[in-house]
ModelCIF file with pLDDT and N, C-alpha, C, O atoms, coordinates in Angstrom:
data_MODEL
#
_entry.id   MODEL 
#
_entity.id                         1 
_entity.type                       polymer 
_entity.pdbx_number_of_molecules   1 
#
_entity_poly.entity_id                      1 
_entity_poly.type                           'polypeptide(L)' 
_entity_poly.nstd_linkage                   no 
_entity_poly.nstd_monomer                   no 
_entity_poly.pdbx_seq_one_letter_code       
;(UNK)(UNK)(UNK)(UNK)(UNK)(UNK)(UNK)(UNK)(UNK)(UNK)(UNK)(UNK)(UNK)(UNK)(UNK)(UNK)
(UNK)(UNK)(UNK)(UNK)(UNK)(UNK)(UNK)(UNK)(UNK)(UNK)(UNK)(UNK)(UNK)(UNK)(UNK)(UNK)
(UNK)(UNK)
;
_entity_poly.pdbx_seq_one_letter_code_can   XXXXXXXXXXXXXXXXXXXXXXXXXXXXXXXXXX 
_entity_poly.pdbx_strand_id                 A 
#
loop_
_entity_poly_seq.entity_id 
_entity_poly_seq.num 
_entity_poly_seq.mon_id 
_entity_poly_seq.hetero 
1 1  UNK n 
1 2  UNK n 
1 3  UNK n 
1 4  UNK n 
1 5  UNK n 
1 6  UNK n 
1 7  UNK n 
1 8  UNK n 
1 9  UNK n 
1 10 UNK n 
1 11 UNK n 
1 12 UNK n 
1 13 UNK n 
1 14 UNK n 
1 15 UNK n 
1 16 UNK n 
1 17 UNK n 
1 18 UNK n 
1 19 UNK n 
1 20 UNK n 
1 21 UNK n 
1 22 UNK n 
1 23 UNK n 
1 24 UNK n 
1 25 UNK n 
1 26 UNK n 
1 27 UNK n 
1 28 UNK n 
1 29 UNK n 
1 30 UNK n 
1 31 UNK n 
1 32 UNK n 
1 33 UNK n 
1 34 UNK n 
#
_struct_asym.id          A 
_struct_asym.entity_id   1 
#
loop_
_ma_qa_metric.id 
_ma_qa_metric.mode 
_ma_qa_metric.name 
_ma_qa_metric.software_group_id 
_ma_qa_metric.type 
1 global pLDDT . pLDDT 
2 local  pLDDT . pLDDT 
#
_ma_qa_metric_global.metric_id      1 
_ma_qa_metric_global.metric_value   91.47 
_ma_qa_metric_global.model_id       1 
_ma_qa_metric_global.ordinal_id     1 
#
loop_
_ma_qa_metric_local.label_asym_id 
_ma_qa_metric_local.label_comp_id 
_ma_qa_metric_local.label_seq_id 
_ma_qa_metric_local.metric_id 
_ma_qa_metric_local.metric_value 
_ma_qa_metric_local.model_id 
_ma_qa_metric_local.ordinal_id 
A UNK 1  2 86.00 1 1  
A UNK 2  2 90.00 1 2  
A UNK 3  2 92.00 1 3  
A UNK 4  2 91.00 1 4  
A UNK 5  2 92.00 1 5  
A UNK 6  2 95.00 1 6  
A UNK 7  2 95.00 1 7  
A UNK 8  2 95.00 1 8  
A UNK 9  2 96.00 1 9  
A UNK 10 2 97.00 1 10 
A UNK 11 2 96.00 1 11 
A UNK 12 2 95.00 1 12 
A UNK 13 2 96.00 1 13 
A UNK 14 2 95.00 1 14 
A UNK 15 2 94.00 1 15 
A UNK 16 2 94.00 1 16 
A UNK 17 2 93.00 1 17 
A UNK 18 2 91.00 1 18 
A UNK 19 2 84.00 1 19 
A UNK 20 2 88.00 1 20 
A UNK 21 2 93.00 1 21 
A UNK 22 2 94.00 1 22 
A UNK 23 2 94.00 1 23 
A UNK 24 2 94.00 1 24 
A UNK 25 2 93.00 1 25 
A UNK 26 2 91.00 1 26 
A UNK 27 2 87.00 1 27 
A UNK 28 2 83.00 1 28 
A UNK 29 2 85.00 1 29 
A UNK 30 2 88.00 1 30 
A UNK 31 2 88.00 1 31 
A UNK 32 2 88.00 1 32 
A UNK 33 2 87.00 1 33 
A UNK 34 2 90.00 1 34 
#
loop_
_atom_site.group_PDB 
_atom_site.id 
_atom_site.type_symbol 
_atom_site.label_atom_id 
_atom_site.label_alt_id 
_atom_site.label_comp_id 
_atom_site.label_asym_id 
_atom_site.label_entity_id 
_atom_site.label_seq_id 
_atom_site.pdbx_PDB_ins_code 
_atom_site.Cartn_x 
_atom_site.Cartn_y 
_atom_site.Cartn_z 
_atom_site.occupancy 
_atom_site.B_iso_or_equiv 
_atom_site.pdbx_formal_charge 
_atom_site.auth_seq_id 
_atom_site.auth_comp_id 
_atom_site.auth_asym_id 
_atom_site.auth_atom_id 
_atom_site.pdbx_PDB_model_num 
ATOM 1   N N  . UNK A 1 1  ? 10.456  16.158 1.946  1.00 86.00 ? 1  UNK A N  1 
ATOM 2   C CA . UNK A 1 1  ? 10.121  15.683 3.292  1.00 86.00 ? 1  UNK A CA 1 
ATOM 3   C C  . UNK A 1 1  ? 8.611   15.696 3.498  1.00 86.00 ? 1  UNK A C  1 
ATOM 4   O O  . UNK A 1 1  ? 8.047   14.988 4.332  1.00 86.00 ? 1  UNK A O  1 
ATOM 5   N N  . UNK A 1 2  ? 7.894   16.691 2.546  1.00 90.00 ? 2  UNK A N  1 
ATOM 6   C CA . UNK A 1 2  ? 6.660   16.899 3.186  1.00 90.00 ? 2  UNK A CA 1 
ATOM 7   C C  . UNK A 1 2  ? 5.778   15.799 2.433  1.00 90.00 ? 2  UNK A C  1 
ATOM 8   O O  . UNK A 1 2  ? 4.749   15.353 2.940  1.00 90.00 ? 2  UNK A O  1 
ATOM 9   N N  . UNK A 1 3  ? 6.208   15.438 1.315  1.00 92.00 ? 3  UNK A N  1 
ATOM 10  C CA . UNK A 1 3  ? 5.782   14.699 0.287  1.00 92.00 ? 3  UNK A CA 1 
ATOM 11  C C  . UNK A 1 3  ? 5.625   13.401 0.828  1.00 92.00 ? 3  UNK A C  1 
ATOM 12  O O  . UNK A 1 3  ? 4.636   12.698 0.619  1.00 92.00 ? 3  UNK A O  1 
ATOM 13  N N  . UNK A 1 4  ? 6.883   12.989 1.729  1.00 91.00 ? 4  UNK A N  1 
ATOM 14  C CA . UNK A 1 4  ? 7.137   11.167 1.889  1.00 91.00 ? 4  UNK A CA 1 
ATOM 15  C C  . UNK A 1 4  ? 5.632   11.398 2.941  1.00 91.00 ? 4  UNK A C  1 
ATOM 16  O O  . UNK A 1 4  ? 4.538   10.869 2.744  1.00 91.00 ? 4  UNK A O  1 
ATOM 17  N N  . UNK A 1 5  ? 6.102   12.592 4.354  1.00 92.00 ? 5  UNK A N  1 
ATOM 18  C CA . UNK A 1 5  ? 5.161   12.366 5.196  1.00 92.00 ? 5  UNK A CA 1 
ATOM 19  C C  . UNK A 1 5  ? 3.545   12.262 4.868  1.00 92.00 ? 5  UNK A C  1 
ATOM 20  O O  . UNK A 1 5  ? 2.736   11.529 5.437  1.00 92.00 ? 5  UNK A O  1 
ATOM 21  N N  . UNK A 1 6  ? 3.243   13.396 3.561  1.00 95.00 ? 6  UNK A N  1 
ATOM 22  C CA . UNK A 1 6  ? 2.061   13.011 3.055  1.00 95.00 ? 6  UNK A CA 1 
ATOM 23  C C  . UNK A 1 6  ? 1.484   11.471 2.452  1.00 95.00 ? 6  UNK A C  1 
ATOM 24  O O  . UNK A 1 6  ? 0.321   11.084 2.572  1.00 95.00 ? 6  UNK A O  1 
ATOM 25  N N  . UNK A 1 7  ? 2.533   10.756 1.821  1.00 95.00 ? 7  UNK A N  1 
ATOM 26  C CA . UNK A 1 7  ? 2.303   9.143  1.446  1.00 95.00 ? 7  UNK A CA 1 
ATOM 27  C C  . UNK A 1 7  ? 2.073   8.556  2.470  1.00 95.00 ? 7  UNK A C  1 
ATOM 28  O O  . UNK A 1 7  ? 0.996   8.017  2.724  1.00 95.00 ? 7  UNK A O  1 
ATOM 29  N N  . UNK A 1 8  ? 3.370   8.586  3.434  1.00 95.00 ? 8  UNK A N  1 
ATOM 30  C CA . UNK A 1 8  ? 2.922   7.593  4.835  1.00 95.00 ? 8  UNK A CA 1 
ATOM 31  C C  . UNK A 1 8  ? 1.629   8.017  5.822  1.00 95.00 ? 8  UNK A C  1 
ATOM 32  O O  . UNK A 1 8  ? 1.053   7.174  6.510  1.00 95.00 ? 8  UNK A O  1 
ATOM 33  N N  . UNK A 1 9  ? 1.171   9.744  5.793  1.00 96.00 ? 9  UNK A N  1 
ATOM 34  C CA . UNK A 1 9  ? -0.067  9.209  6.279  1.00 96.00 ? 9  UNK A CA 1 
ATOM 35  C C  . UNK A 1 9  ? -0.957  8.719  5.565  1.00 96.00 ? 9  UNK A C  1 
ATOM 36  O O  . UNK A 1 9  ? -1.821  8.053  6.134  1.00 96.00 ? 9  UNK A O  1 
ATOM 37  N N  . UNK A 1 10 ? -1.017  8.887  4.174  1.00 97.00 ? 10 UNK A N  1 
ATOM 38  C CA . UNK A 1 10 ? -2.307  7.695  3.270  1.00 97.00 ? 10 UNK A CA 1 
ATOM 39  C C  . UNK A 1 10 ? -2.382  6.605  3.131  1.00 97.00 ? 10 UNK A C  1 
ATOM 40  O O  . UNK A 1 10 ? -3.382  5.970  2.797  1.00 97.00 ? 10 UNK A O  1 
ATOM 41  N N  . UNK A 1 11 ? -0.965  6.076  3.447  1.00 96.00 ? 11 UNK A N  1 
ATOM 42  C CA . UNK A 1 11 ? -0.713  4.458  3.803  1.00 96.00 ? 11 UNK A CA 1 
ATOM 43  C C  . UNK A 1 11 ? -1.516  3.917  4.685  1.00 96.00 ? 11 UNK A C  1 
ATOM 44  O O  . UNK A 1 11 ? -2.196  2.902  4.532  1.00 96.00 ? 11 UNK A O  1 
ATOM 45  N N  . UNK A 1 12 ? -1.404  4.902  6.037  1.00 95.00 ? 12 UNK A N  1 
ATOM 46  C CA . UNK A 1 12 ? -1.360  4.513  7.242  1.00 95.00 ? 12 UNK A CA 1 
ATOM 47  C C  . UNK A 1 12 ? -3.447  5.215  7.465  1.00 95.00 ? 12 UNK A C  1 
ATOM 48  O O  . UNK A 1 12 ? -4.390  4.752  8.105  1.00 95.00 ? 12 UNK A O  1 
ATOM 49  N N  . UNK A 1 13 ? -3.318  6.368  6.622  1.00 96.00 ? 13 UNK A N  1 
ATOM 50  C CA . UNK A 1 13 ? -5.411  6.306  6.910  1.00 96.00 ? 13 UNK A CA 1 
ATOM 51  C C  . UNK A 1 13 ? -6.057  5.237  5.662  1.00 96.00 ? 13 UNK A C  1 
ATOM 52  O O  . UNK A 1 13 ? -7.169  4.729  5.518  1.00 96.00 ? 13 UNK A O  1 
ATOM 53  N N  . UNK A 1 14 ? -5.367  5.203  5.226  1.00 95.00 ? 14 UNK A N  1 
ATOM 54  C CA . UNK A 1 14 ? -6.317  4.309  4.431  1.00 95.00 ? 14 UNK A CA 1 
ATOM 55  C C  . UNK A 1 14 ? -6.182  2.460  4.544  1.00 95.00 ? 14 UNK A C  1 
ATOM 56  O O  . UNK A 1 14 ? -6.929  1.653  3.990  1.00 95.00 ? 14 UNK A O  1 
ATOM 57  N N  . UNK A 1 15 ? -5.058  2.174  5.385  1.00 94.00 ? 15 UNK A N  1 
ATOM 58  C CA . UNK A 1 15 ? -5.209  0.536  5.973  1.00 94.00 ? 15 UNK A CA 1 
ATOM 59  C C  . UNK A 1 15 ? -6.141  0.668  7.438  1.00 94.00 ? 15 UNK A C  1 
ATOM 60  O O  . UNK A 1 15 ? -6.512  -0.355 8.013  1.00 94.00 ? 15 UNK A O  1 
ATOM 61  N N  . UNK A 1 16 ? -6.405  1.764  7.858  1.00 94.00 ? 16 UNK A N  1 
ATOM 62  C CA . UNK A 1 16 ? -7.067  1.994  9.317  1.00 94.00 ? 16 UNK A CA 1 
ATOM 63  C C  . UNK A 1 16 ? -8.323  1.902  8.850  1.00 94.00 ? 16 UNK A C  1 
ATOM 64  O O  . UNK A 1 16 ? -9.301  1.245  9.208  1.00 94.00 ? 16 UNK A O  1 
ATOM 65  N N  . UNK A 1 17 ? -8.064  2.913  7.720  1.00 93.00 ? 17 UNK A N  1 
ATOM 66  C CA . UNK A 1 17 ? -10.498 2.654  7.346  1.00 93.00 ? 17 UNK A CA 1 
ATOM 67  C C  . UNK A 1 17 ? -10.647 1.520  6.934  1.00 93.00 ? 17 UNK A C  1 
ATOM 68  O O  . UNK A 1 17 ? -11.728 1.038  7.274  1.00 93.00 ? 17 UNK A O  1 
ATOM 69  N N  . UNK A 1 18 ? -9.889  0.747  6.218  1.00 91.00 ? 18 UNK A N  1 
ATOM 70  C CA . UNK A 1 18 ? -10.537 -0.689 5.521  1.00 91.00 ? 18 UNK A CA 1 
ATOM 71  C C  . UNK A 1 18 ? -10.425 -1.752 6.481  1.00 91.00 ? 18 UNK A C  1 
ATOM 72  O O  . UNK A 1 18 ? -9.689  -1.811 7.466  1.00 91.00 ? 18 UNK A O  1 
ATOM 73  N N  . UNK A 1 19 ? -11.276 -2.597 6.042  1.00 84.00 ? 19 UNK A N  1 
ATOM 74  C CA . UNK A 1 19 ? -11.507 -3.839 6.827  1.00 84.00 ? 19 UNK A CA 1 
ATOM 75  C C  . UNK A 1 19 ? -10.489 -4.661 6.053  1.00 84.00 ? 19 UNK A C  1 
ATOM 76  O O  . UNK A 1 19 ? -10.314 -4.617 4.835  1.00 84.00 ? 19 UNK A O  1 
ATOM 77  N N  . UNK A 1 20 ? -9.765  -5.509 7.043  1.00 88.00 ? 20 UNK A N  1 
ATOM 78  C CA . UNK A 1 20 ? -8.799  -6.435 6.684  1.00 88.00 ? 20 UNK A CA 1 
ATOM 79  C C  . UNK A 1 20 ? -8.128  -6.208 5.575  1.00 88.00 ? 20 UNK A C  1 
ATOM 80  O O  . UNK A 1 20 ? -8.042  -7.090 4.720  1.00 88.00 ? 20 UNK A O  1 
ATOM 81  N N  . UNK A 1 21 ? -7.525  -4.941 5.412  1.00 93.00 ? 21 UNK A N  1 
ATOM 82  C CA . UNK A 1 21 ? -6.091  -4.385 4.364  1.00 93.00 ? 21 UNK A CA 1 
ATOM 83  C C  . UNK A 1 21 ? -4.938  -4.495 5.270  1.00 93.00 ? 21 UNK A C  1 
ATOM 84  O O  . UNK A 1 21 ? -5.267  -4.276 6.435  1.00 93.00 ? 21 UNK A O  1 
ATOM 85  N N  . UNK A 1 22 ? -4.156  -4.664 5.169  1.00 94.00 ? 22 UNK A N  1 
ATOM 86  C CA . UNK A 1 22 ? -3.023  -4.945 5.374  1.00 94.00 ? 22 UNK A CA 1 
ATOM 87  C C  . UNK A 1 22 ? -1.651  -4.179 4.257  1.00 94.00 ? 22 UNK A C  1 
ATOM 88  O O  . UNK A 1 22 ? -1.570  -4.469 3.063  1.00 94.00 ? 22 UNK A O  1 
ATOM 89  N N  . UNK A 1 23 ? -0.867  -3.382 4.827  1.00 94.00 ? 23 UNK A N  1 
ATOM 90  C CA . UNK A 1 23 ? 0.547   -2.803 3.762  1.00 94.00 ? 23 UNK A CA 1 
ATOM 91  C C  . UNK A 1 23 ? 1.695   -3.404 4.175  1.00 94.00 ? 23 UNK A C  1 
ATOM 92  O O  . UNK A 1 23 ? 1.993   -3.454 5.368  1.00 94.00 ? 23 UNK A O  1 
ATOM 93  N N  . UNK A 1 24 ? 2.395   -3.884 3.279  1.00 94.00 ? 24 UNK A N  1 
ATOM 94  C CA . UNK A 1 24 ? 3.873   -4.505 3.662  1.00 94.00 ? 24 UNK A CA 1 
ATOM 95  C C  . UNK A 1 24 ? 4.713   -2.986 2.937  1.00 94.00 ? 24 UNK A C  1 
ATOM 96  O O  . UNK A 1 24 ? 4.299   -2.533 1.870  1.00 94.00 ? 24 UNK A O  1 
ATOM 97  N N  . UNK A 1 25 ? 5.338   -2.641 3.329  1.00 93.00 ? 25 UNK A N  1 
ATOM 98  C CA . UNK A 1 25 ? 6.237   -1.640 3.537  1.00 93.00 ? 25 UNK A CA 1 
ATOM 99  C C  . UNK A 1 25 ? 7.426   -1.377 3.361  1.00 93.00 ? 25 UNK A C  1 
ATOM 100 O O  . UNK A 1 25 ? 7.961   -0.814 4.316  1.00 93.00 ? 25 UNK A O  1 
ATOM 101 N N  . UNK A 1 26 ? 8.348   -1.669 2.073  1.00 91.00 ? 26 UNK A N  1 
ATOM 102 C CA . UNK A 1 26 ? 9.609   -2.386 2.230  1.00 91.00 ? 26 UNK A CA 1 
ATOM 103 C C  . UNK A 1 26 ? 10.892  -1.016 1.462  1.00 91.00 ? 26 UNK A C  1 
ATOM 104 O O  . UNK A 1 26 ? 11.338  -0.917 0.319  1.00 91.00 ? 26 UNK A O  1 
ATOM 105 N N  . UNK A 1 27 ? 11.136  -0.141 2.752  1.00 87.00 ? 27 UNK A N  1 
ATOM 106 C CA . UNK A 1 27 ? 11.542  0.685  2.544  1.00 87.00 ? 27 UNK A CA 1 
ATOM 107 C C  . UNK A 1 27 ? 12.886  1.133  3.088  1.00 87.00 ? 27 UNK A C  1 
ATOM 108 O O  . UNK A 1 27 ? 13.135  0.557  4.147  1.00 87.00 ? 27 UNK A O  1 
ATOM 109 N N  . UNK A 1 28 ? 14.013  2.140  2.625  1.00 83.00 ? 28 UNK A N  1 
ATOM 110 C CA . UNK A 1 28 ? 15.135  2.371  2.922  1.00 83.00 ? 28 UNK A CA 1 
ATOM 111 C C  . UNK A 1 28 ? 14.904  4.081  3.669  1.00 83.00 ? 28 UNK A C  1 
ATOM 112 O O  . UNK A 1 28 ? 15.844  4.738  4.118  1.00 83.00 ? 28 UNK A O  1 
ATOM 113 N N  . UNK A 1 29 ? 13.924  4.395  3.659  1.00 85.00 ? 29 UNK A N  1 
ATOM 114 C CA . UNK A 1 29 ? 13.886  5.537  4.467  1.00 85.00 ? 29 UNK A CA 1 
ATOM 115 C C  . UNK A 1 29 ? 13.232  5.392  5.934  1.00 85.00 ? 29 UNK A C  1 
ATOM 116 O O  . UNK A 1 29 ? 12.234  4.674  5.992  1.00 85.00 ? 29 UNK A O  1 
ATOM 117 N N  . UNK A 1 30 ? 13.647  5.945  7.028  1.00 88.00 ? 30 UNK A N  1 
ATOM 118 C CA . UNK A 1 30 ? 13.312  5.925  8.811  1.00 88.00 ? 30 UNK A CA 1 
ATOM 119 C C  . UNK A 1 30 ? 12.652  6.821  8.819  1.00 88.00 ? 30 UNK A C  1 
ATOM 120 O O  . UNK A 1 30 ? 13.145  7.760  8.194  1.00 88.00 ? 30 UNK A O  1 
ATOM 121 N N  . UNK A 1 31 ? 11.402  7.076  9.389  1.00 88.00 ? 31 UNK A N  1 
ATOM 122 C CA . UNK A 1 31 ? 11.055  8.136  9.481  1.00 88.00 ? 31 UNK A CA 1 
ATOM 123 C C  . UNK A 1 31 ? 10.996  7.983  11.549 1.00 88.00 ? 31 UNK A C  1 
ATOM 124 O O  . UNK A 1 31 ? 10.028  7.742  12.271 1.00 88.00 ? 31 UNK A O  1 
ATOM 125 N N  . UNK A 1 32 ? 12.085  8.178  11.820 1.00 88.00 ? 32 UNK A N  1 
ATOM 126 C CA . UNK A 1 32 ? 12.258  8.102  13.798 1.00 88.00 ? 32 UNK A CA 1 
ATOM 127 C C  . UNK A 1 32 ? 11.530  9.189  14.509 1.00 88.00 ? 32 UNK A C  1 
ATOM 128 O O  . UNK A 1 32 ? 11.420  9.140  15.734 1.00 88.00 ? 32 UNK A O  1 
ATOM 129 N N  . UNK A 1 33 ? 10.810  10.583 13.518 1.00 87.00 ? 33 UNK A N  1 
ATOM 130 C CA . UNK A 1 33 ? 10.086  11.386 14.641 1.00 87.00 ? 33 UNK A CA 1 
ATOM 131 C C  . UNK A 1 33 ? 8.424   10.894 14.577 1.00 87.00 ? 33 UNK A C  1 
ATOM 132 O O  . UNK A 1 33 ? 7.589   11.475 15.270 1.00 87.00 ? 33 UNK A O  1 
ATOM 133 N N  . UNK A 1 34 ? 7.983   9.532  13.482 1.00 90.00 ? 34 UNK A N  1 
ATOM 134 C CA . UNK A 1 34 ? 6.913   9.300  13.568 1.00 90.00 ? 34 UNK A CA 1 
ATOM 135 C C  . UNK A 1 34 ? 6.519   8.082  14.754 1.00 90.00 ? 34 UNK A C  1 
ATOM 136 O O  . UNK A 1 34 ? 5.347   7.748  14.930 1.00 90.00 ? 34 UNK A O  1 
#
């Protein structure tokens, strides 16, 4: 659990710092408390 949440926030800080990155995301896990 702690592992996925660690990926999705590096997904999610590292398309925020770059200029025009963009992630398509094509996944079978919910994460509903994020």
């Amino acid at each position: 659990w702690r592992s996925m949440t660690q990926i999705v926030d590096f997904i999610f800080a590292e398309t925020a710092r770059a200029a025009g990155l963009q992630a398509l995301l094509i996944e079978h896990a919910y994460m509903a408390i994020d």
